[in-house]
N, C-alpha and C. Protein backbone atom coordinates (compact mmCIF):
# COMPACT_ATOMS: atom_id res chain seq x y z
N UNK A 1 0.85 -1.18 0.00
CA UNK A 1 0.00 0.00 0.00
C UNK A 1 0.89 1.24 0.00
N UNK A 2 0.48 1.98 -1.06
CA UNK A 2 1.58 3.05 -1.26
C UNK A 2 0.77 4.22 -0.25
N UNK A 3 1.00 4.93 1.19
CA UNK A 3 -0.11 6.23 1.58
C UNK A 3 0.38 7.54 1.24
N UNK A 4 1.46 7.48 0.88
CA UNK A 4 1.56 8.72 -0.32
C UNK A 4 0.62 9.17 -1.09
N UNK A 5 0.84 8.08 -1.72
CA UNK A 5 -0.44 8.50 -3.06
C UNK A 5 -1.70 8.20 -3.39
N UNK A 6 -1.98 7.38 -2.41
CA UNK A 6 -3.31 7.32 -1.56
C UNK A 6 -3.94 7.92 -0.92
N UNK A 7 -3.41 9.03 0.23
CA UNK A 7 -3.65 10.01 0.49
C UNK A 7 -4.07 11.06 0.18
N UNK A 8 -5.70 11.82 0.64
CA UNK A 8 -6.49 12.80 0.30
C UNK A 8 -6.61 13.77 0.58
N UNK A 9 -6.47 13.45 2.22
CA UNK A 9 -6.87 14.96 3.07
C UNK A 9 -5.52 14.92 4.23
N UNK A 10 -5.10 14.28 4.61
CA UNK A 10 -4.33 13.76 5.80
C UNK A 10 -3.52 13.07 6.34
N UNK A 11 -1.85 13.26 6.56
CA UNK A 11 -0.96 12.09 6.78
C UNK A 11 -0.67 12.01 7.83
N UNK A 12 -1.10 11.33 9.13
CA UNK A 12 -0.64 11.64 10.29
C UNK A 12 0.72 10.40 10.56
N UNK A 13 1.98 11.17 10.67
CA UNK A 13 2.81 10.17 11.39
C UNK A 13 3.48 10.29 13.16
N UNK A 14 4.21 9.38 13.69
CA UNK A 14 4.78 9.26 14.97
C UNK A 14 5.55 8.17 14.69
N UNK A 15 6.65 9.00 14.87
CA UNK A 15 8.15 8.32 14.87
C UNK A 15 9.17 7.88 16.58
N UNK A 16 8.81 6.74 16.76
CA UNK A 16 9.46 6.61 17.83
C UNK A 16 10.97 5.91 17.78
N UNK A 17 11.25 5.82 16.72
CA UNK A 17 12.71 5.56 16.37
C UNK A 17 13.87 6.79 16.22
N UNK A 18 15.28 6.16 16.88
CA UNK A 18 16.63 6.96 17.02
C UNK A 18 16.93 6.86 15.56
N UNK A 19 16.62 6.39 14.39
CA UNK A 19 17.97 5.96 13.52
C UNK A 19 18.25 4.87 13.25
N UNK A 20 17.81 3.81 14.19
CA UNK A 20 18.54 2.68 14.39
C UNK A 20 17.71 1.31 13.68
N UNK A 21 16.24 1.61 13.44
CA UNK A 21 15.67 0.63 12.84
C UNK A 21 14.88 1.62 12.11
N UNK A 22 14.10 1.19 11.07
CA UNK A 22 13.33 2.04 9.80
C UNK A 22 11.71 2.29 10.16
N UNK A 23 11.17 3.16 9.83
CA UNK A 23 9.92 3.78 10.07
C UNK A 23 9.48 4.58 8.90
N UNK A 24 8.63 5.66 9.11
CA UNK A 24 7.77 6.07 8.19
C UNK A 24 8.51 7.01 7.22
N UNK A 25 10.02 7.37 7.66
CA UNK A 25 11.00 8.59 7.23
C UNK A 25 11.00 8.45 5.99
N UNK A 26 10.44 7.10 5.25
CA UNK A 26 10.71 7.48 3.61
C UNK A 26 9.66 8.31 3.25
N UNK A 27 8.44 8.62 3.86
CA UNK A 27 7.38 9.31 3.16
C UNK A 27 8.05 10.77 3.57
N UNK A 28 8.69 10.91 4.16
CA UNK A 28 9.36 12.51 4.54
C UNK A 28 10.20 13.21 3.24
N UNK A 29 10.05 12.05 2.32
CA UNK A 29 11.47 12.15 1.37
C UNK A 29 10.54 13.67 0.55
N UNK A 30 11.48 14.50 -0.20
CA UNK A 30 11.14 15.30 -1.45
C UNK A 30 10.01 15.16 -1.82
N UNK A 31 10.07 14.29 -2.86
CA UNK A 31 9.11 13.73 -3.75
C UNK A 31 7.26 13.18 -3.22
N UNK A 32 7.64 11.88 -2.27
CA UNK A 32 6.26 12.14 -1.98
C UNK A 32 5.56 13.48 -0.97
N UNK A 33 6.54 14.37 -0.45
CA UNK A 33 5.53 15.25 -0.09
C UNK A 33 5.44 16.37 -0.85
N UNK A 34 6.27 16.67 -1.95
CA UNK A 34 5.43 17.63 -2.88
C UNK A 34 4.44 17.54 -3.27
N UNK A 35 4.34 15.73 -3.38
CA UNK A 35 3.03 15.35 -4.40
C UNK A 35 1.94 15.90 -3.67
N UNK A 36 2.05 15.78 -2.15
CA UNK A 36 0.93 15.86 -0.69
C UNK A 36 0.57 17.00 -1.09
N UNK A 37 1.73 18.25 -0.73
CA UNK A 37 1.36 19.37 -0.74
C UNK A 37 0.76 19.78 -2.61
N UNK A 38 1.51 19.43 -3.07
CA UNK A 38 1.11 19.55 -4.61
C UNK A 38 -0.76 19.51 -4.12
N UNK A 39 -1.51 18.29 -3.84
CA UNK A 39 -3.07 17.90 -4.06
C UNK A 39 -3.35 18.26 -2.57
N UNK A 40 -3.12 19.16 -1.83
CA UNK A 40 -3.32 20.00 -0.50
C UNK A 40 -3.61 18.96 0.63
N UNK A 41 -2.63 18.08 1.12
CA UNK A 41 -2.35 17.39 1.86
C UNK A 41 -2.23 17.71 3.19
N UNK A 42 -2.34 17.51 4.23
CA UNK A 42 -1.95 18.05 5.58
C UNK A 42 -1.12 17.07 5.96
N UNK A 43 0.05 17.46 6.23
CA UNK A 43 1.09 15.83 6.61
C UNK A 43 1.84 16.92 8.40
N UNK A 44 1.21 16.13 9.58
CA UNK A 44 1.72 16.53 10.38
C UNK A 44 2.64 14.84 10.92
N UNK A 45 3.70 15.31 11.55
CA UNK A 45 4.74 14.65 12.52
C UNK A 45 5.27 14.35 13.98
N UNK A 46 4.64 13.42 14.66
CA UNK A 46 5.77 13.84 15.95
C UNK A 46 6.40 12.56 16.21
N UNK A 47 8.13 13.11 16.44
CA UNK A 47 9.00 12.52 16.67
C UNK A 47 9.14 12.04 17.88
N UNK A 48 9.45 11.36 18.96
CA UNK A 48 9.99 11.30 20.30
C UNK A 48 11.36 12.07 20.18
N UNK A 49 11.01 12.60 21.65
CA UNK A 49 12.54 14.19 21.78
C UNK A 49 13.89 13.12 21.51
N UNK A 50 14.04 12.22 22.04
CA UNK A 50 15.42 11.31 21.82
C UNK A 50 16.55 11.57 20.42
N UNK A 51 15.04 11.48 19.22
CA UNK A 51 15.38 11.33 18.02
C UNK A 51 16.06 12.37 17.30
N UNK A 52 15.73 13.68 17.90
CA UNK A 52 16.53 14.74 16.99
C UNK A 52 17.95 14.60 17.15
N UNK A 53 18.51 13.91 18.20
CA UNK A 53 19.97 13.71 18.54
C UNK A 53 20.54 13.16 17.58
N UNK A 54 19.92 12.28 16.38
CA UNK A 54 20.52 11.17 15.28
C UNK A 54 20.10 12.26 14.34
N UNK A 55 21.82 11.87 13.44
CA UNK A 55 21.41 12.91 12.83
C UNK A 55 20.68 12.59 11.43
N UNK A 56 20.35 11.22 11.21
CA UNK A 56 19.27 11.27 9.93
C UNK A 56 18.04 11.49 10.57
N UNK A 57 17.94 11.38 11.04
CA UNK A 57 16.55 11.83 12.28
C UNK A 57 16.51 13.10 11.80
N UNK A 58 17.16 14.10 11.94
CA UNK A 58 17.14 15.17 12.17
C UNK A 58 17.18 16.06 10.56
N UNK A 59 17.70 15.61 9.92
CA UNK A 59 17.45 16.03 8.71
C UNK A 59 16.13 15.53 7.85
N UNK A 60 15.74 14.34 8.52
CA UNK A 60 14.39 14.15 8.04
C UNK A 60 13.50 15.02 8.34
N UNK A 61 13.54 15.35 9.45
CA UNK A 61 12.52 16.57 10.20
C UNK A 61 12.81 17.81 9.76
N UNK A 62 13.75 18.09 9.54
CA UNK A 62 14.26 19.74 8.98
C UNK A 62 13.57 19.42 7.40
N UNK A 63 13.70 18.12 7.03
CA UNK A 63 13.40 18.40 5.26
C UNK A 63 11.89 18.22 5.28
N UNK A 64 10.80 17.31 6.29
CA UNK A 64 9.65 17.93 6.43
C UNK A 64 9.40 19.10 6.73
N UNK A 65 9.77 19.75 7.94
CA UNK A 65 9.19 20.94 8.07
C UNK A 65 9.62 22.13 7.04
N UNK A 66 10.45 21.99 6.13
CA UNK A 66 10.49 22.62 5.37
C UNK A 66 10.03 22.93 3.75
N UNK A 67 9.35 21.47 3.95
CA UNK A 67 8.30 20.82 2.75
C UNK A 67 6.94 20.71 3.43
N UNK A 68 6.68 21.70 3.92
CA UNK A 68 5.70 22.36 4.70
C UNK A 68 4.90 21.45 5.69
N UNK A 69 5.63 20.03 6.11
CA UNK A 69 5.06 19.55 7.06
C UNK A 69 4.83 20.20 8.86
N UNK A 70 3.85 20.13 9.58
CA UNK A 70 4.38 20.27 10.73
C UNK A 70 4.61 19.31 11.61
N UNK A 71 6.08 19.55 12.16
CA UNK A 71 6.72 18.82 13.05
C UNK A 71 6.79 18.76 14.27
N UNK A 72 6.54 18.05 15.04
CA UNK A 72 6.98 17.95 16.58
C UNK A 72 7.87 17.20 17.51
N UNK A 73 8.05 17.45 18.61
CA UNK A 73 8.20 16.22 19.57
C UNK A 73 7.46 15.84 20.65
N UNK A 74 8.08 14.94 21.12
CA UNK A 74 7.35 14.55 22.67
C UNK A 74 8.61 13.64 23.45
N UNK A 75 8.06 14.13 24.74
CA UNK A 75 9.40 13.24 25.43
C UNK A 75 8.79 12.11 26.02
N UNK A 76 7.56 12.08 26.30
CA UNK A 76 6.22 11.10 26.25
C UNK A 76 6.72 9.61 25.53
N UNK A 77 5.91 8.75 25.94
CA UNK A 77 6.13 7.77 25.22
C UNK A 77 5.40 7.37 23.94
N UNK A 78 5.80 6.80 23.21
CA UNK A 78 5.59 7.27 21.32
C UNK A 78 5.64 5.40 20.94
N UNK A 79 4.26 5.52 20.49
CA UNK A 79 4.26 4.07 19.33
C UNK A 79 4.49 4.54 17.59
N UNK A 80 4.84 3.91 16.92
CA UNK A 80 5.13 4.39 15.58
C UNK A 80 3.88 3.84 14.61
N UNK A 81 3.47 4.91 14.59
CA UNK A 81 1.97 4.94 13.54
C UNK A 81 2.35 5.89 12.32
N UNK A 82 1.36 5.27 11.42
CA UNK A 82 1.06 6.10 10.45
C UNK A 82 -0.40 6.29 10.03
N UNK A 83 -1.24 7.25 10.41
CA UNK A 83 -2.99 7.23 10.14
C UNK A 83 -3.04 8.32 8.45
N UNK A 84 -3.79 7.64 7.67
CA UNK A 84 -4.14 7.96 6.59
C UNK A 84 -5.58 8.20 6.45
N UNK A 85 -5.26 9.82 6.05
CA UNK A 85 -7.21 10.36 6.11
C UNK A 85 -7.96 9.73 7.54
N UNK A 86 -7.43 9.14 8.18
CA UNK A 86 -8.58 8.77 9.60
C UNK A 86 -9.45 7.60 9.15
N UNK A 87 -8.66 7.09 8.03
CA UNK A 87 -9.25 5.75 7.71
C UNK A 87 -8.68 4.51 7.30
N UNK A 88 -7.85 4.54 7.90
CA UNK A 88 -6.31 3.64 7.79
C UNK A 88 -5.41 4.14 8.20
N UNK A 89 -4.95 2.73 8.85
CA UNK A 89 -3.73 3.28 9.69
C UNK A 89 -2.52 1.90 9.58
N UNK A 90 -1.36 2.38 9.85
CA UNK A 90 -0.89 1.21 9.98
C UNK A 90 0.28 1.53 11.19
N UNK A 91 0.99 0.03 11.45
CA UNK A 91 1.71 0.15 12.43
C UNK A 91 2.71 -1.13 12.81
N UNK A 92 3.35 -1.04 13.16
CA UNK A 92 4.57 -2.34 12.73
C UNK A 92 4.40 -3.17 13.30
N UNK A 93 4.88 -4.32 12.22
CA UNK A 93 4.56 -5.88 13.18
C UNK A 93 5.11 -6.35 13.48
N UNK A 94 4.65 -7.36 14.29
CA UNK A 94 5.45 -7.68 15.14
C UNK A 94 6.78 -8.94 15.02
N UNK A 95 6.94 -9.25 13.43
CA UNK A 95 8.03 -9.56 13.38
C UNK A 95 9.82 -8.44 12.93
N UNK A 96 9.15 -7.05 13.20
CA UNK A 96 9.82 -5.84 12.48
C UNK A 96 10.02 -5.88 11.34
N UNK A 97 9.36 -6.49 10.27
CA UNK A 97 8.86 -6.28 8.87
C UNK A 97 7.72 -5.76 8.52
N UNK A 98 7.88 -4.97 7.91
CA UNK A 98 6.78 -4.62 7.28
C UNK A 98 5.75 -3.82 7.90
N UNK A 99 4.13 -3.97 7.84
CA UNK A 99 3.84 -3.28 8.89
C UNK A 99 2.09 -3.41 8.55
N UNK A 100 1.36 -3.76 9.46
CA UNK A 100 -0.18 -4.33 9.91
C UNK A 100 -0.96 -3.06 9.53
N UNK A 101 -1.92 -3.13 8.56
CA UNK A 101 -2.65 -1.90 7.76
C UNK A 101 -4.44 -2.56 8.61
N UNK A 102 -4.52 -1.27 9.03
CA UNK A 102 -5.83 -1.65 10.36
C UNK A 102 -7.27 -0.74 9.51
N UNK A 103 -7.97 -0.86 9.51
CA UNK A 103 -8.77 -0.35 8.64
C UNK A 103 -10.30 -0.20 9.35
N UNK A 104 -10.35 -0.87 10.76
CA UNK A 104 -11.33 -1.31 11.24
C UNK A 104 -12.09 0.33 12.23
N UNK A 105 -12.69 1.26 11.68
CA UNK A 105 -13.17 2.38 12.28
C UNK A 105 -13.03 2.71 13.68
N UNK A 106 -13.32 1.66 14.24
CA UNK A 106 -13.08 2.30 15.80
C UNK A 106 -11.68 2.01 16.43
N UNK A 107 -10.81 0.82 15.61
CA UNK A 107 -9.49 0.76 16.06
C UNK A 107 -8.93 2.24 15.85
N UNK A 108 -9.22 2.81 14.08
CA UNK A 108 -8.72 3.94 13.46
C UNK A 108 -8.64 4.90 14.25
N UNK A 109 -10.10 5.02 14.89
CA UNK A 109 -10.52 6.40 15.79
C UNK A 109 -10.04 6.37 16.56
N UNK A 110 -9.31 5.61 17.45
CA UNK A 110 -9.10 5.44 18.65
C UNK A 110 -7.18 6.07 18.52
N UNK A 111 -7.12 5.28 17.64
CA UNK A 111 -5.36 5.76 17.00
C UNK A 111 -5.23 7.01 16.65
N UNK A 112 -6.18 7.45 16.35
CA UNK A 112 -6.35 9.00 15.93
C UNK A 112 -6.42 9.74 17.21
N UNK A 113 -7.16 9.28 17.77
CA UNK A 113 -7.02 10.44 19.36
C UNK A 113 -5.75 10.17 20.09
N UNK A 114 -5.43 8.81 19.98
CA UNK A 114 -3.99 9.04 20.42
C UNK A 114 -3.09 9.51 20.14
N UNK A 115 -2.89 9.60 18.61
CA UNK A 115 -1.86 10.78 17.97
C UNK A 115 -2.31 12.16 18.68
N UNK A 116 -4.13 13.00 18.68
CA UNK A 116 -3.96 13.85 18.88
C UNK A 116 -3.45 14.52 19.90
N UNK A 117 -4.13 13.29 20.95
CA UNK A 117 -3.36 13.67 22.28
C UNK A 117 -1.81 14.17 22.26
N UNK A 118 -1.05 13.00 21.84
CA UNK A 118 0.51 13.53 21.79
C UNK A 118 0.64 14.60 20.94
N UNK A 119 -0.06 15.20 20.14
CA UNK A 119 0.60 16.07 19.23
C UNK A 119 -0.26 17.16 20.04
N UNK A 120 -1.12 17.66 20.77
CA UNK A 120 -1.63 18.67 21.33
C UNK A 120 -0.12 18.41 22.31
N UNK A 121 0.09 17.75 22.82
CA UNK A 121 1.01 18.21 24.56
C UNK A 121 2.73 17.92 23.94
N UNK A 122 2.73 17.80 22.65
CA UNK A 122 4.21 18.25 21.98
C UNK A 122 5.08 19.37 21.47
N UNK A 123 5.76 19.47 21.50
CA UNK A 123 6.79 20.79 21.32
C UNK A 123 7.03 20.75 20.09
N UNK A 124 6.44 21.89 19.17
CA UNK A 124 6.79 22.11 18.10
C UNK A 124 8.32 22.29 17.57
N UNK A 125 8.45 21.78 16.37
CA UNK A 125 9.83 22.38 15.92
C UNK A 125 10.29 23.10 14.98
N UNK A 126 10.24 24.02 15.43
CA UNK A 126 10.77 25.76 14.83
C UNK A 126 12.02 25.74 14.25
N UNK A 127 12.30 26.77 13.57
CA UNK A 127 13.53 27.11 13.55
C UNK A 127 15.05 26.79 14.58
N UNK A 128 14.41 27.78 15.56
CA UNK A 128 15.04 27.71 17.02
C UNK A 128 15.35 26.51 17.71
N UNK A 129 14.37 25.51 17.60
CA UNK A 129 14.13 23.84 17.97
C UNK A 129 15.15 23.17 17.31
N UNK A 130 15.14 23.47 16.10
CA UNK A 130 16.31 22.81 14.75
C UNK A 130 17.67 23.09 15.09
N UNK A 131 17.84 24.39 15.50
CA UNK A 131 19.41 24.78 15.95
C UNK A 131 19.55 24.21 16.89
N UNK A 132 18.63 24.21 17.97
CA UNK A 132 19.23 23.83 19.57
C UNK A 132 19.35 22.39 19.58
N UNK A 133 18.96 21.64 19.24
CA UNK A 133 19.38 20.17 19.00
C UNK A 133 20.46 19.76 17.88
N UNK A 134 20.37 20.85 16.66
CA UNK A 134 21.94 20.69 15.86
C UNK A 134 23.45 21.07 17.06
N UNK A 135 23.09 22.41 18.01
CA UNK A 135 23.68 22.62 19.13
C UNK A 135 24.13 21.35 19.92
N UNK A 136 23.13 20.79 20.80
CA UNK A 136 23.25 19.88 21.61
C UNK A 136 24.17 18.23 20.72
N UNK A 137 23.52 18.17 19.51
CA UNK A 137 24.64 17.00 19.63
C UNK A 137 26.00 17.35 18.72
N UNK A 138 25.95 18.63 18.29
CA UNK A 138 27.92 19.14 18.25
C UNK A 138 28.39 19.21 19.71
N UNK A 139 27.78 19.65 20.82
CA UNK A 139 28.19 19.59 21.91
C UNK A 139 28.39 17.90 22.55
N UNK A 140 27.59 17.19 22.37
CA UNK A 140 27.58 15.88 22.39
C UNK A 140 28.65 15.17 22.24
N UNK A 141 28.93 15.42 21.06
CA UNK A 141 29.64 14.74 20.13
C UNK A 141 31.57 15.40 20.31
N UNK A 142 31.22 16.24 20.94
CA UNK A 142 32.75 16.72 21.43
C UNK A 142 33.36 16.72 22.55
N UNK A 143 32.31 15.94 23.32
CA UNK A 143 32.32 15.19 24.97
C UNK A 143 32.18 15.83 25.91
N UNK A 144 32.28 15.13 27.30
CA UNK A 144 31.74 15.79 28.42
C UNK A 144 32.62 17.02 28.60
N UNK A 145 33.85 17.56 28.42
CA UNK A 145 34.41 18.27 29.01
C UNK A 145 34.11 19.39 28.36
N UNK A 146 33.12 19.77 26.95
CA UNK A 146 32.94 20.52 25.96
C UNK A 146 32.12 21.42 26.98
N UNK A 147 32.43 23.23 26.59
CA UNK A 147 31.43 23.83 27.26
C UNK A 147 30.06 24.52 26.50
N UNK A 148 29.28 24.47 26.84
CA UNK A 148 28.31 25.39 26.11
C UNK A 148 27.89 26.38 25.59
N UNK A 149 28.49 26.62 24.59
CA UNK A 149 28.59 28.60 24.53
C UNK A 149 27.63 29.39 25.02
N UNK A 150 26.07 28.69 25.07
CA UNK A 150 25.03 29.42 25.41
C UNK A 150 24.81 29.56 26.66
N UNK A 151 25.46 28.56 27.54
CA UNK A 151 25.19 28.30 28.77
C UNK A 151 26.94 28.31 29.80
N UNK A 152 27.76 28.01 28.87
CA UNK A 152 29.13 28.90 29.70
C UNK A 152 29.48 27.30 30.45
N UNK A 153 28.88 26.52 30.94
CA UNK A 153 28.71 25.91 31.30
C UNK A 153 29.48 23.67 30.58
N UNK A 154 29.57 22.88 31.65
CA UNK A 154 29.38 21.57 30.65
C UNK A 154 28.35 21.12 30.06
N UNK A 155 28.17 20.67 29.46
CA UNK A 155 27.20 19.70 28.66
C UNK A 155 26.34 19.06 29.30
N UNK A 156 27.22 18.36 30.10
CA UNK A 156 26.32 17.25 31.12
C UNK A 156 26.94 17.19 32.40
């Protein structure tokens, strides 16, 4: 099932992956969300906060929100969905292939309020959001003894 291009009114995703195993990040790519925005798509995102630290993580989210998705986080705990129009949804199975396409209305609805929930009590990511986590893992990444320019301070 391609939900790119299946998609009418609505792409809701939640990414609870670092980097480290695969999720919905290919629909983030160029191409299928011009097409979104091209046929007036609403494609919103929320990441778990963990994830902006990796940095394909993080360029996935900078290249949505700049392909006019909106992005978030949560430091909350995060299942990895993808709801299409509010009438399909899918979500990974449980052998980590592939992924269980649920179609059944009140499972849907129910997945849907749970996205909204997390995406009402998530932290958008701005501009400002994008730097301070490009910040935090150059600081990261140059170890504990690194100080913080913003904060004068260590890291950790």
């Amino acid at each position: 099932m391609d939900c790119a291009n299946r998609c009418r009114h609505e792409l809701l995703l939640a990414h609870s992956g670092d980097g480290r195993r695969p999720d919905s990040s290919h629909l983030l790519t160029a191409e299928p969300l011009a097409s979104l925005h091209a046929r007036g798509v609403t494609v919103r995102t929320v990441h778990q906060h963990p994830a902006p630290h990796d940095a394909t993580t993080r360029r996935n989210m900078a290249r949505a929100a700049d392909g006019g998705a909106e992005v978030r986080t949560t430091s909350g705990p995060l299942s990895p969905m993808v709801i299409v129009d509010r009438e399909t949804a899918l979500i990974p199975a449980d052998d980590g292939h592939g992924a269980l396409v649920v179609t059944q209305p009140g499972i849907v609805h129910f997945m849907t309020e749970v996205f909204e929930h997390t995406w009402v009590t998530a932290a958008p990511l701005d501009a400002r959001s994008r730097a301070h986590h490009a910040d935090e893992s150059l600081s990261a990444c140059a170890g504990p003894s690194c100080c913080s320019s913003r904060r004068g301070r260590p890291t950790r």
